[in-house]
PDB file of N, CA and C in Angstrom:
ATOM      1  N   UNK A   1       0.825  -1.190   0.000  1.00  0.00           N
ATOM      2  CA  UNK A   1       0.000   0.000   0.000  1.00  0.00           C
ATOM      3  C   UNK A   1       0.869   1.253   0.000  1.00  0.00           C
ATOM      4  N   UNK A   2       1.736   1.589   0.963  1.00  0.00           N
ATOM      5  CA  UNK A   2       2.627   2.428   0.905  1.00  0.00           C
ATOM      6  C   UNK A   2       3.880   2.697  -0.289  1.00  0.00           C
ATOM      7  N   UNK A   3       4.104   1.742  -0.714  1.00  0.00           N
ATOM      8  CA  UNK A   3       4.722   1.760  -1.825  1.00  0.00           C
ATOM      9  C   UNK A   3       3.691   2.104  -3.184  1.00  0.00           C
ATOM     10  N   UNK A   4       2.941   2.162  -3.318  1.00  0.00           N
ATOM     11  CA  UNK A   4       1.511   2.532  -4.218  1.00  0.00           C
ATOM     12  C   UNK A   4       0.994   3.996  -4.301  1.00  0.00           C
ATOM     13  N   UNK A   5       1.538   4.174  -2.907  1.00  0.00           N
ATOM     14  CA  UNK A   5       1.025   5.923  -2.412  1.00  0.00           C
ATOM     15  C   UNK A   5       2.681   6.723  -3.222  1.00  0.00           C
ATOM     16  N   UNK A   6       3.840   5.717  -2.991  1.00  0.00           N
ATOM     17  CA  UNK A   6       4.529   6.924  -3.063  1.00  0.00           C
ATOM     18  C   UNK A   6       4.697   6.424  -4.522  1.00  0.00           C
ATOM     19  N   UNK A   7       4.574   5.383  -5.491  1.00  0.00           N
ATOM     20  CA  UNK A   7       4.485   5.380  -6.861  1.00  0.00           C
ATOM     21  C   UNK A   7       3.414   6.663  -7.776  1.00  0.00           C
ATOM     22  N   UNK A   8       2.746   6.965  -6.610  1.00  0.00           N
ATOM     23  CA  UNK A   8       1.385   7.820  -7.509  1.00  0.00           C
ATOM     24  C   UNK A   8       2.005   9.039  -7.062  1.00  0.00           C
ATOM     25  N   UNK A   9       2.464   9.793  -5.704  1.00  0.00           N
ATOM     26  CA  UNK A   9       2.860  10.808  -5.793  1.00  0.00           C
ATOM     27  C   UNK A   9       4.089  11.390  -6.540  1.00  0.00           C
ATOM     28  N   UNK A  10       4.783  10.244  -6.707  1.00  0.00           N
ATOM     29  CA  UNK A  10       5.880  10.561  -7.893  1.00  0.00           C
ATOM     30  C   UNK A  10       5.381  10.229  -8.941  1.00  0.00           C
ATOM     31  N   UNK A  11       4.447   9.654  -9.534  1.00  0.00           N
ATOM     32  CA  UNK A  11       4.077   9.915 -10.691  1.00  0.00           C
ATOM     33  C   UNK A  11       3.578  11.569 -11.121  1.00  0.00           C
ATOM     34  N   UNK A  12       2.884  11.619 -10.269  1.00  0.00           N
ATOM     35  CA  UNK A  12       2.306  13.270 -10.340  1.00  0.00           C
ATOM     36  C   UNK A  12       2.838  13.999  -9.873  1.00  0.00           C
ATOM     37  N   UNK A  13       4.041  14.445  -9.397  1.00  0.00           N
ATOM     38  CA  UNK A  13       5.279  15.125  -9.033  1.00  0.00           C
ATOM     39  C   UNK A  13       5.741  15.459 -10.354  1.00  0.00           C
ATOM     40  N   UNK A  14       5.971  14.179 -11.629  1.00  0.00           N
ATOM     41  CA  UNK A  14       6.570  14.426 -12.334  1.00  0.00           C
ATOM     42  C   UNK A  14       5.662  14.513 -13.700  1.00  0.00           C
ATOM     43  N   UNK A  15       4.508  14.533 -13.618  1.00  0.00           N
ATOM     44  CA  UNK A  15       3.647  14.908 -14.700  1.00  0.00           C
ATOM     45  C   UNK A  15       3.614  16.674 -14.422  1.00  0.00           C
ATOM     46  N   UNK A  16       3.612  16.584 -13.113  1.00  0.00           N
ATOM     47  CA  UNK A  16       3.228  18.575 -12.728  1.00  0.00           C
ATOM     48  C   UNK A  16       4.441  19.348 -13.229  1.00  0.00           C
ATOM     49  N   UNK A  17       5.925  18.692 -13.192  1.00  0.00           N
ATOM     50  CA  UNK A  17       7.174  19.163 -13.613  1.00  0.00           C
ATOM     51  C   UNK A  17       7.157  19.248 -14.977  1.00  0.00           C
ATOM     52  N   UNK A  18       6.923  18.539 -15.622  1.00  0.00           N
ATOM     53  CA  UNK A  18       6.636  18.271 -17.224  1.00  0.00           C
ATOM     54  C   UNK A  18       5.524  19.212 -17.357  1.00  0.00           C
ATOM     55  N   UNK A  19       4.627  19.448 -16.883  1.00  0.00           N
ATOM     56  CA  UNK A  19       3.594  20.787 -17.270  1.00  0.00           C
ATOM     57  C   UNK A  19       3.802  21.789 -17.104  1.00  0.00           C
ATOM     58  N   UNK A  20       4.903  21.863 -16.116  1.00  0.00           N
ATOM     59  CA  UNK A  20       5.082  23.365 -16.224  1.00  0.00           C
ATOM     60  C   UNK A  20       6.165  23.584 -17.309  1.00  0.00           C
ATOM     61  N   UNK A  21       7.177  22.528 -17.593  1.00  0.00           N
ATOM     62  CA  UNK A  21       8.280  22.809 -18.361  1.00  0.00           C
ATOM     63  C   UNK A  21       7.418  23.016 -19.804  1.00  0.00           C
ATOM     64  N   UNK A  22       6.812  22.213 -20.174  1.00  0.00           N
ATOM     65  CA  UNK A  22       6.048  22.782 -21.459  1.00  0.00           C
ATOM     66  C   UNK A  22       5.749  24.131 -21.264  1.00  0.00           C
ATOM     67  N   UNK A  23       4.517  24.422 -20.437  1.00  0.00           N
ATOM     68  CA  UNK A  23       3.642  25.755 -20.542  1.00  0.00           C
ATOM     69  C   UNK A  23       5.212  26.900 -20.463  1.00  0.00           C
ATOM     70  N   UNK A  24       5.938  27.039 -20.173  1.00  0.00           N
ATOM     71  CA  UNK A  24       7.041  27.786 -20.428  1.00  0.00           C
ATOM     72  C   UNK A  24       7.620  28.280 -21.153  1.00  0.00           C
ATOM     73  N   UNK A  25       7.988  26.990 -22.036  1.00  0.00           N
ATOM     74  CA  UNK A  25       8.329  26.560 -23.503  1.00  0.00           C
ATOM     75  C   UNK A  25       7.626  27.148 -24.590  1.00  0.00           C
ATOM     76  N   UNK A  26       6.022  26.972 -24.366  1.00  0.00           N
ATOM     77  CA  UNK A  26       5.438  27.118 -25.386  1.00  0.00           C
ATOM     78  C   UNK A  26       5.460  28.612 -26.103  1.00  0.00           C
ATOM     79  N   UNK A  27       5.709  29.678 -25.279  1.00  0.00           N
ATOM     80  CA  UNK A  27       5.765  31.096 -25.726  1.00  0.00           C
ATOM     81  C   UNK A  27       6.941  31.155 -26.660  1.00  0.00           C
ATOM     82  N   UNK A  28       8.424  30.622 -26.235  1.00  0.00           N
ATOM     83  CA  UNK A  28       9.354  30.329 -26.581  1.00  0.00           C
ATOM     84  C   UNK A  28       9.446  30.054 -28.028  1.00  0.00           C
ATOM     85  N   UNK A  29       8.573  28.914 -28.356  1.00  0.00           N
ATOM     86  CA  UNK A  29       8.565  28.009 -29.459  1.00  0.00           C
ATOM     87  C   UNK A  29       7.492  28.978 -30.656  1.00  0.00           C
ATOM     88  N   UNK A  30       6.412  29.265 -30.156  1.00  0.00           N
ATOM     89  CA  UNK A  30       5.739  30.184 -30.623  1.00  0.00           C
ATOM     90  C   UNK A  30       5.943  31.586 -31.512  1.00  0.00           C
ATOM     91  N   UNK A  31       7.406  32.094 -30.819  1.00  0.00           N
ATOM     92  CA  UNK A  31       8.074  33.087 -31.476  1.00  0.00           C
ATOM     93  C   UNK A  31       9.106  32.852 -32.759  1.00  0.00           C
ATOM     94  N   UNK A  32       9.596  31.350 -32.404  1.00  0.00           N
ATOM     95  CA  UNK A  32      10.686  30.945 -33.576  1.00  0.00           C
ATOM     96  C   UNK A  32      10.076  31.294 -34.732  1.00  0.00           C
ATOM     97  N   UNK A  33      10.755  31.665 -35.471  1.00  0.00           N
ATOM     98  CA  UNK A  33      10.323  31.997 -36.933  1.00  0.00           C
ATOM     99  C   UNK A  33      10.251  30.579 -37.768  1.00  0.00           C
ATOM    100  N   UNK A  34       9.331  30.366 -38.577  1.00  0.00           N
ATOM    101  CA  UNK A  34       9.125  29.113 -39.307  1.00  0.00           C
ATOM    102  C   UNK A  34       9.758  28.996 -40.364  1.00  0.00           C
ATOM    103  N   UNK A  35      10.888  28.506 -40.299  1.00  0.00           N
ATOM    104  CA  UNK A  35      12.012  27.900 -41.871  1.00  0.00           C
ATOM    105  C   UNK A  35      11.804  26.168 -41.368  1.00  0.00           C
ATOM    106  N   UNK A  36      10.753  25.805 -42.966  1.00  0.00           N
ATOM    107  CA  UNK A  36      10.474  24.320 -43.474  1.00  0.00           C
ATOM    108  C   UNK A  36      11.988  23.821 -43.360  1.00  0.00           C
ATOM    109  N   UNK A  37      11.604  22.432 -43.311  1.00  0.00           N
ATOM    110  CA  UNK A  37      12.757  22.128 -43.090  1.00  0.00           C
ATOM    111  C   UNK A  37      13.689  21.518 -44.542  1.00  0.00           C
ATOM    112  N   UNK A  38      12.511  21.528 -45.182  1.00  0.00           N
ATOM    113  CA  UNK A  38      13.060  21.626 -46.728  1.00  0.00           C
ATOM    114  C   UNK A  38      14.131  22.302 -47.171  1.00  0.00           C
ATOM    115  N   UNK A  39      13.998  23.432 -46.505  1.00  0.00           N
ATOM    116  CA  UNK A  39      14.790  24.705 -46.889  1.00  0.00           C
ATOM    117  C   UNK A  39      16.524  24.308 -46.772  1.00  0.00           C
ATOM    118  N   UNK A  40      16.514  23.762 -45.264  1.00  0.00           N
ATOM    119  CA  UNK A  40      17.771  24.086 -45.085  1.00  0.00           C
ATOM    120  C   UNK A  40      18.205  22.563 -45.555  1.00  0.00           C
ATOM    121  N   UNK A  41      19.475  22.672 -46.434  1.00  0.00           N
ATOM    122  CA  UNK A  41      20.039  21.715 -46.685  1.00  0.00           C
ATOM    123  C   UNK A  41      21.144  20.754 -46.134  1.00  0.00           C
ATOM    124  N   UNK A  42      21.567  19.697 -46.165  1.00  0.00           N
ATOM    125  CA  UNK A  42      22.056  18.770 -45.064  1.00  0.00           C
ATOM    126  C   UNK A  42      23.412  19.618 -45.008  1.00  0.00           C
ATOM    127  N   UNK A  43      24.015  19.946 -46.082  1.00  0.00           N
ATOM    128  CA  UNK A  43      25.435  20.865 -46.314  1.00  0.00           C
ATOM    129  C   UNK A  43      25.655  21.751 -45.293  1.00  0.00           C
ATOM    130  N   UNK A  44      24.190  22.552 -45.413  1.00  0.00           N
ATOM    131  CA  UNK A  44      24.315  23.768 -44.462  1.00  0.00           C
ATOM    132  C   UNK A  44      23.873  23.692 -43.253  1.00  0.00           C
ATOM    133  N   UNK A  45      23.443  22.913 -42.653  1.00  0.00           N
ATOM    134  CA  UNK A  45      23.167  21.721 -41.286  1.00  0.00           C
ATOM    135  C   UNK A  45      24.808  21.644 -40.785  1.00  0.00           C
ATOM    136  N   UNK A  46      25.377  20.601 -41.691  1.00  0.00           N
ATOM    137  CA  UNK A  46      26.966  20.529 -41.512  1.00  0.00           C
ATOM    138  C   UNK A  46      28.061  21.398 -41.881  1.00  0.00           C
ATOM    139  N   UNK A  47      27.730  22.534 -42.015  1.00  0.00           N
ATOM    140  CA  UNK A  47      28.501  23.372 -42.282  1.00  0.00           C
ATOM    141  C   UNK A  47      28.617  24.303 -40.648  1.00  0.00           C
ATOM    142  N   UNK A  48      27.036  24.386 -40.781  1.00  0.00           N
ATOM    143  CA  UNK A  48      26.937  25.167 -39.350  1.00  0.00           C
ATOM    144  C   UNK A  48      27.467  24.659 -37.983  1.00  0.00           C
ATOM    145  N   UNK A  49      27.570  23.540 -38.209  1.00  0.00           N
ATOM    146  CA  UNK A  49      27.441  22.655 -36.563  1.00  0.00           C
ATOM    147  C   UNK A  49      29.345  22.650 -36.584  1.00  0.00           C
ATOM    148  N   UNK A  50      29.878  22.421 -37.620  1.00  0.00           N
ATOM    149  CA  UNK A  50      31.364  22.480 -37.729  1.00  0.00           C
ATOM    150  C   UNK A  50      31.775  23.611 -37.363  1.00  0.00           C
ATOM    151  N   UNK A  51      31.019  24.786 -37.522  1.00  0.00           N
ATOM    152  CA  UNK A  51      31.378  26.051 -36.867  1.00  0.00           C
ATOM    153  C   UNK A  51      31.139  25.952 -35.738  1.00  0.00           C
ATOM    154  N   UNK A  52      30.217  25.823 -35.172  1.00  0.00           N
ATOM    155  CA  UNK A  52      29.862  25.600 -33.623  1.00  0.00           C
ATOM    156  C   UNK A  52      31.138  24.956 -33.535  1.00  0.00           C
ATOM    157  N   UNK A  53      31.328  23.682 -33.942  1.00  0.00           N
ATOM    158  CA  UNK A  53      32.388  23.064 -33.059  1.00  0.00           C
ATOM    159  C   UNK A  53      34.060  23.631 -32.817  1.00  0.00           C
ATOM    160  N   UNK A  54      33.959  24.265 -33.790  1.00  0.00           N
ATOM    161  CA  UNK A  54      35.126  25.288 -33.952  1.00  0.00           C
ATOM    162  C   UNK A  54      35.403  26.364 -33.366  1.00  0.00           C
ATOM    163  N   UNK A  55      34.278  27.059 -32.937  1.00  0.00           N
ATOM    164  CA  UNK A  55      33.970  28.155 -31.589  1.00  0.00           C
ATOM    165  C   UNK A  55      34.202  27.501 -30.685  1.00  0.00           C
ATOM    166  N   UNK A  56      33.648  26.366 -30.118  1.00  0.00           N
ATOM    167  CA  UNK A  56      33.610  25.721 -28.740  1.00  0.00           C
ATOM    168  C   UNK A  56      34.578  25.039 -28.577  1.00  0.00           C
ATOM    169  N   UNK A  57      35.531  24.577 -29.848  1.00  0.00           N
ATOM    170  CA  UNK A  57      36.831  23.268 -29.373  1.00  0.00           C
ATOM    171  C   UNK A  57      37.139  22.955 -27.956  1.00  0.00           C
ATOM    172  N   UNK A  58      36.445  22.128 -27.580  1.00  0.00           N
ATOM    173  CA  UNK A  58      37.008  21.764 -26.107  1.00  0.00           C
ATOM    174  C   UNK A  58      37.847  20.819 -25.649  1.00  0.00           C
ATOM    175  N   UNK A  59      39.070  20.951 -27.285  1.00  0.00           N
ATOM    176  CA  UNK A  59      39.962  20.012 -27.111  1.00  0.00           C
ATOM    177  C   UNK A  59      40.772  20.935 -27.213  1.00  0.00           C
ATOM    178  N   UNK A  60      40.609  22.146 -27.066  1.00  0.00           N
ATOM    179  CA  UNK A  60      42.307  23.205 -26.889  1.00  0.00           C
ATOM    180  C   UNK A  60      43.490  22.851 -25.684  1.00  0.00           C
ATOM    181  N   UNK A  61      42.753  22.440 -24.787  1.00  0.00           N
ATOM    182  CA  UNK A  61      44.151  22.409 -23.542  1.00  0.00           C
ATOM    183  C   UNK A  61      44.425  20.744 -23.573  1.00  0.00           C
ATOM    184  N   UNK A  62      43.881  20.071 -24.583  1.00  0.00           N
ATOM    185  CA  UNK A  62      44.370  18.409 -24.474  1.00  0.00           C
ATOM    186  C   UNK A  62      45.566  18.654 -25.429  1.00  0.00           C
ATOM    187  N   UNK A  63      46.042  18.382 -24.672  1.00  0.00           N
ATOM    188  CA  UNK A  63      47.476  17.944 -25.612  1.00  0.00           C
ATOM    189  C   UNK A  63      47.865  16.731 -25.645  1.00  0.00           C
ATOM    190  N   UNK A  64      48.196  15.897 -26.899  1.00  0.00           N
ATOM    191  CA  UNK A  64      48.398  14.876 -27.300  1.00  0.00           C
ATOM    192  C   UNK A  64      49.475  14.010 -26.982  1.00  0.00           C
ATOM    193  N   UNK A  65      50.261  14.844 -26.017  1.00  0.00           N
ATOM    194  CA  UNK A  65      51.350  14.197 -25.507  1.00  0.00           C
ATOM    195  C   UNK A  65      51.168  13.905 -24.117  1.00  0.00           C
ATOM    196  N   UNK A  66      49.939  14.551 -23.428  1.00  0.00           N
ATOM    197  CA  UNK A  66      49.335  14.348 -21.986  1.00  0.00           C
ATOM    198  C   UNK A  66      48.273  13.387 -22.453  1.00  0.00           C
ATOM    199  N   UNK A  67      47.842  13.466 -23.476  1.00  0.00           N
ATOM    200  CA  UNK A  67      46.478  12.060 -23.485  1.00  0.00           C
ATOM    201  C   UNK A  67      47.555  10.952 -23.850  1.00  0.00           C
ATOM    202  N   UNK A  68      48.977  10.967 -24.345  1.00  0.00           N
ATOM    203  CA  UNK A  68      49.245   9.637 -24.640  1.00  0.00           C
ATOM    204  C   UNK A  68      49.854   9.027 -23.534  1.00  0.00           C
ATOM    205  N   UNK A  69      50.696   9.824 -22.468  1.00  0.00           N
ATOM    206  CA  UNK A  69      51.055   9.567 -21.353  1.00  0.00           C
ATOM    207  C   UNK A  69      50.192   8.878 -20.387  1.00  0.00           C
ATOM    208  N   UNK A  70      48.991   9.653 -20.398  1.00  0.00           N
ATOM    209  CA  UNK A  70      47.907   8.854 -19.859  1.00  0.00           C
ATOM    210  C   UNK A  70      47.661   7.504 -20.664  1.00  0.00           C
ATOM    211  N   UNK A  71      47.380   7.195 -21.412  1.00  0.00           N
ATOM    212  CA  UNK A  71      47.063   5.931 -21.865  1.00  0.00           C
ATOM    213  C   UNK A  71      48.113   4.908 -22.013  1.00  0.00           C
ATOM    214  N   UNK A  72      49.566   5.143 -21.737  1.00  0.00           N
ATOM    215  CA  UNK A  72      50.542   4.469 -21.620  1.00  0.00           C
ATOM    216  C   UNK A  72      50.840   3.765 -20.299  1.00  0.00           C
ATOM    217  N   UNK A  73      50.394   4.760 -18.800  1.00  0.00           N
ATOM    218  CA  UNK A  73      50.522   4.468 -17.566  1.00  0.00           C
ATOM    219  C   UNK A  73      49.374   4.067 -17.397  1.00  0.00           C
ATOM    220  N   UNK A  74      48.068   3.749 -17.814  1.00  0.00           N
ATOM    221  CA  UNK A  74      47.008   3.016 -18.037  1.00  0.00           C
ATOM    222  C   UNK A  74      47.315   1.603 -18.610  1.00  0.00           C
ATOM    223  N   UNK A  75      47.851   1.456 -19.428  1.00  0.00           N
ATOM    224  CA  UNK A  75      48.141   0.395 -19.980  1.00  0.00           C
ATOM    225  C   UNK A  75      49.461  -0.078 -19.547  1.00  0.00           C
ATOM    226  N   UNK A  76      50.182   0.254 -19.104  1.00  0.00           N
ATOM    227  CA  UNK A  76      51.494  -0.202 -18.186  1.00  0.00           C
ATOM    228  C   UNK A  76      50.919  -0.364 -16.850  1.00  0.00           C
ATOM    229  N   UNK A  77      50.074   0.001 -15.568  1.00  0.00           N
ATOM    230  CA  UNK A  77      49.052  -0.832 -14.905  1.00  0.00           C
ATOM    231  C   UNK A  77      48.376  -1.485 -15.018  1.00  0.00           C
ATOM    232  N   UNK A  78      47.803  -1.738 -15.851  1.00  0.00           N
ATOM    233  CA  UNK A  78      47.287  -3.337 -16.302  1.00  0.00           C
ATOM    234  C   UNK A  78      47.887  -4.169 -16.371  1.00  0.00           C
ATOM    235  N   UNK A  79      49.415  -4.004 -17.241  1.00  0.00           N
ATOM    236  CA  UNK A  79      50.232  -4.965 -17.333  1.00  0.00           C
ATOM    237  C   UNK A  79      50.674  -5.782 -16.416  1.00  0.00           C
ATOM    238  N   UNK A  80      51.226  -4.526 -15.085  1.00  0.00           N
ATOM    239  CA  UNK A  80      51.917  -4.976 -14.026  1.00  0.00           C
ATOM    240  C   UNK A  80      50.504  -5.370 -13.138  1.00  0.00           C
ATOM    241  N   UNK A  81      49.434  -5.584 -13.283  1.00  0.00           N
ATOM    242  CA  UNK A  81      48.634  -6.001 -12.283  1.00  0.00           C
ATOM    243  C   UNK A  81      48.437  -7.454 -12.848  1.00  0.00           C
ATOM    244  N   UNK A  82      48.325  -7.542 -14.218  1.00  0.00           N
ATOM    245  CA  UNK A  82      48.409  -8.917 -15.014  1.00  0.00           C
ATOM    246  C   UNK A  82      49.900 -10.029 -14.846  1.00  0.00           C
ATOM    247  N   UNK A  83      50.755  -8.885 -14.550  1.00  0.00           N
ATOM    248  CA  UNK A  83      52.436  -9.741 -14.464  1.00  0.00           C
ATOM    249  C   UNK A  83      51.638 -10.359 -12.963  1.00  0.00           C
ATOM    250  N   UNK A  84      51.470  -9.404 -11.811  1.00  0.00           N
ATOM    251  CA  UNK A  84      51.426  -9.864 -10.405  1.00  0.00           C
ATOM    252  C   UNK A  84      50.381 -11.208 -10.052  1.00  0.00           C
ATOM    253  N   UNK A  85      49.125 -10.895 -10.852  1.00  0.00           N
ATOM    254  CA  UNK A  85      48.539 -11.969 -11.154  1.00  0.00           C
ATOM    255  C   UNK A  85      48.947 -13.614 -11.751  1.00  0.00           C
ATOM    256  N   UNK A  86      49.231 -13.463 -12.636  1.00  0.00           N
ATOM    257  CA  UNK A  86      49.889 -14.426 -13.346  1.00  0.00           C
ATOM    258  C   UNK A  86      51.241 -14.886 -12.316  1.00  0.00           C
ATOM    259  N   UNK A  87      51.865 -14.090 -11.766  1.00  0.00           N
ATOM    260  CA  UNK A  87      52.817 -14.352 -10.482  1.00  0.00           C
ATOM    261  C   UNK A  87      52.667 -15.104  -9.177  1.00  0.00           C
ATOM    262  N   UNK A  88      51.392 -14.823  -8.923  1.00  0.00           N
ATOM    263  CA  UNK A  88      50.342 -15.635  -7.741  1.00  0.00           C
ATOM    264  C   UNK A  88      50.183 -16.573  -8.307  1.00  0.00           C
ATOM    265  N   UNK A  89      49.581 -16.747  -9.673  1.00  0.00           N
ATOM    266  CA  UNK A  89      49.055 -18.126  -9.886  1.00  0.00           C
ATOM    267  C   UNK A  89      50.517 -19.045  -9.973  1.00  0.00           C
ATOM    268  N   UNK A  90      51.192 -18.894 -10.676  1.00  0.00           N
ATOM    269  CA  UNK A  90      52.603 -19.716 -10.769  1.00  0.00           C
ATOM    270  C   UNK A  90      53.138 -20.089  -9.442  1.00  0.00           C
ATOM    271  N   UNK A  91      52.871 -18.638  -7.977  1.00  0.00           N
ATOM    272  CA  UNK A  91      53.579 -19.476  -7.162  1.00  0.00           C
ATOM    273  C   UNK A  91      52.552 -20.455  -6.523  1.00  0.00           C
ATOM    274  N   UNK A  92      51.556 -20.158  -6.318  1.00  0.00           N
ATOM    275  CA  UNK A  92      50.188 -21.230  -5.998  1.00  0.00           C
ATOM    276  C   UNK A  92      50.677 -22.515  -7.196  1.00  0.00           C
ATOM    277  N   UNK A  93      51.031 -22.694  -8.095  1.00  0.00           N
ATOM    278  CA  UNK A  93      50.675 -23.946  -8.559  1.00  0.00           C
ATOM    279  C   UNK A  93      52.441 -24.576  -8.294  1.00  0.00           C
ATOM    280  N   UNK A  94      53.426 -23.615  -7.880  1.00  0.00           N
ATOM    281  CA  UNK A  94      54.963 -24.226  -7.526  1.00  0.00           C
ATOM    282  C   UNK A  94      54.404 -24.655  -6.099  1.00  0.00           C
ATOM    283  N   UNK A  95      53.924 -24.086  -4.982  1.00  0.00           N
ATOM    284  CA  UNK A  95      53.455 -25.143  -3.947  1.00  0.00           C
ATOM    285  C   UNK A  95      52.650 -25.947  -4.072  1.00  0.00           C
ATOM    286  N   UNK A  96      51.775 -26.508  -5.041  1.00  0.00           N
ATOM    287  CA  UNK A  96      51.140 -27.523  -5.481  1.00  0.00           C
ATOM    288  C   UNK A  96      52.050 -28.905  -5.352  1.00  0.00           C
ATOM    289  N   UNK A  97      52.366 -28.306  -6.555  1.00  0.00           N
ATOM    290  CA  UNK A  97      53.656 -29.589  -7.153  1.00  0.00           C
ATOM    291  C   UNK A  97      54.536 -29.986  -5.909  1.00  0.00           C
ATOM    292  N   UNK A  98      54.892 -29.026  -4.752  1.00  0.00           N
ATOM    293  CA  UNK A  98      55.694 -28.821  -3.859  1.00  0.00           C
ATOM    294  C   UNK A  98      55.441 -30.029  -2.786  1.00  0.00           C
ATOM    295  N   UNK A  99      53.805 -29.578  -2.539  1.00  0.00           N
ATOM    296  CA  UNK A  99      53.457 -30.952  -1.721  1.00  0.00           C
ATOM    297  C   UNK A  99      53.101 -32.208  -2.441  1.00  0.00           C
ATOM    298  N   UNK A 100      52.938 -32.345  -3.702  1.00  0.00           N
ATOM    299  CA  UNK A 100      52.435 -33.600  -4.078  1.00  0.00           C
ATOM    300  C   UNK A 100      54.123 -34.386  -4.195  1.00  0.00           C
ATOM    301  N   UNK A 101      54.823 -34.018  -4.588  1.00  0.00           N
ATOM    302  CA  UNK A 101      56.443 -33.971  -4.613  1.00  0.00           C
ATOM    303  C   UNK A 101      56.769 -34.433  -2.956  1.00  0.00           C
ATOM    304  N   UNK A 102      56.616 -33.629  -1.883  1.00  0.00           N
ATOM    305  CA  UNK A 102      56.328 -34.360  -1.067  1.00  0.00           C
ATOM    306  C   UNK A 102      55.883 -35.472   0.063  1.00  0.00           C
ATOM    307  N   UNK A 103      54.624 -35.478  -0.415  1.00  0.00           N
ATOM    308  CA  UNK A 103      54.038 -36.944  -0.171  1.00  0.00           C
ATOM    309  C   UNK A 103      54.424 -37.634  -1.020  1.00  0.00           C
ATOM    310  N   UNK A 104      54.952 -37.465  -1.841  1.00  0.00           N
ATOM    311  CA  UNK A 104      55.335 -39.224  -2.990  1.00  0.00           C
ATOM    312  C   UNK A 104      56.772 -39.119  -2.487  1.00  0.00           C
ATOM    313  N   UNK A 105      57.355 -38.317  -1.977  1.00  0.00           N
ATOM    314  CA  UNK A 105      58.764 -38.680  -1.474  1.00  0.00           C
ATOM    315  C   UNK A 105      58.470 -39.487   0.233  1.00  0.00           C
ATOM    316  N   UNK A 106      57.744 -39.119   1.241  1.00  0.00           N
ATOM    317  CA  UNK A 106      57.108 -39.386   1.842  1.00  0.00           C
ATOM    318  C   UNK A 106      57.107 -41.036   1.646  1.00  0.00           C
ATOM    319  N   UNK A 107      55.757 -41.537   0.832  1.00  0.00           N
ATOM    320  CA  UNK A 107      55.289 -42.724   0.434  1.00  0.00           C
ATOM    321  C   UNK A 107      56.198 -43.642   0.338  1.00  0.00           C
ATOM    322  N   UNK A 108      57.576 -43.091  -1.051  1.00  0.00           N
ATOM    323  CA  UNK A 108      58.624 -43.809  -1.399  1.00  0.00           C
ATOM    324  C   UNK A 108      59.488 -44.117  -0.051  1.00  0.00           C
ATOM    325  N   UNK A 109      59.709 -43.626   0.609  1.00  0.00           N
ATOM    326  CA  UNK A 109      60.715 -43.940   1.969  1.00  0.00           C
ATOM    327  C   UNK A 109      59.697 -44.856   2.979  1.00  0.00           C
ATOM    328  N   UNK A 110      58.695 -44.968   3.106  1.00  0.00           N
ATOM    329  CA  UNK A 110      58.224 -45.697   3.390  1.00  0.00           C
ATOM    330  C   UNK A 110      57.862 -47.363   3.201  1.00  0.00           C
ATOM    331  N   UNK A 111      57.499 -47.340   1.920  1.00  0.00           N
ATOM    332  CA  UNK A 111      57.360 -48.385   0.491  1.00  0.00           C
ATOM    333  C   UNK A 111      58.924 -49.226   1.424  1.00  0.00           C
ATOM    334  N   UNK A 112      59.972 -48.228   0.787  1.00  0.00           N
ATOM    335  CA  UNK A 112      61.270 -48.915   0.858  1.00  0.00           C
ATOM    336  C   UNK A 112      61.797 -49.672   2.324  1.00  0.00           C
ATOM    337  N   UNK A 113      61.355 -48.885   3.193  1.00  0.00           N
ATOM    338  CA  UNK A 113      61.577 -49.355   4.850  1.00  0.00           C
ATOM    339  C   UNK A 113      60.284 -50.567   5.220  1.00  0.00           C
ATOM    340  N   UNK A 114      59.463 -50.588   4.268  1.00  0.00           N
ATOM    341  CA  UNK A 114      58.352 -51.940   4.656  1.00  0.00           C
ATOM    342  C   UNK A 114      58.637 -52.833   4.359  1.00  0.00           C
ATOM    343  N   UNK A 115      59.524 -52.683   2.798  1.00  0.00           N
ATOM    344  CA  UNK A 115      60.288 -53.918   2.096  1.00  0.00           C
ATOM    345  C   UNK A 115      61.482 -54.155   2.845  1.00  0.00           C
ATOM    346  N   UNK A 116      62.140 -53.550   3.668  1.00  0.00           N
ATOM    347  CA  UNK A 116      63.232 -53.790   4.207  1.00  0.00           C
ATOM    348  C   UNK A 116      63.076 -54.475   5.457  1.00  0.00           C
ATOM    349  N   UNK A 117      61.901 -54.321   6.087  1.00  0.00           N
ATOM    350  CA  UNK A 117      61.971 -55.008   7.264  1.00  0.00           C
ATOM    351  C   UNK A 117      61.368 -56.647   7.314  1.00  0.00           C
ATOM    352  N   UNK A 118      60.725 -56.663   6.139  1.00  0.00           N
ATOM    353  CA  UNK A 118      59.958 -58.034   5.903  1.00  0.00           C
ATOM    354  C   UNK A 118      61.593 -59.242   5.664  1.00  0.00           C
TER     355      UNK A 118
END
């Protein structure tokens, strides 16, 4: 039930937000001057927006020698987290071998001292 109450008041929280953002809008939209969209051609669509992007470049202070640095010590931590990894597993599987190497040395000295005493 309570979960029902607060599904409906946020529903209508956010229908009332959306009504007002329209009714706002609409004066806004009302004033644009009407150019079909026929008119404007895909050229001049992409002509314009390349200017925009050319006003706004918000790749002026990246410098290509700070983005490659970064992606080098990015990728040189991976490496060394992949070396350390791969390092664990090798020594986990050298104490493997370590004890099975063990008990069969184990076994064998045994084997040999059972046959020896018979």
């Amino acid at each position: 039930m309570s979960y029902e109450l607060i599904a409906i008041i946020i529903l209508v929280g956010s229908l009332v937000g959306m009504a007002v953002i329209i009714f706002r809008k609409i004066p806004i939209l009302a004033e644009l001057s009407e150019i079909p969209a026929s008119r404007i051609s895909l050229k001049e669509g992409l002509f314009k927006l390349k200017e925009k992007i050319k006003i706004l470049n918000p790749f002026k202070s990246l410098s290509s020698e700070i983005f490659l640095q970064k992606i080098l010590t990015k990728i040189r931590i991976i490496s060394l987290k992949t070396d350390n990894k791969t390092f664990n597993w090798l020594q986990k599987l050298r104490e493997r071998t370590q004890k099975k190497k063990a008990e069969e040395n184990d076994n064998y000295w045994e084997e040999i001292k059972k046959t020896t005493k018979k």
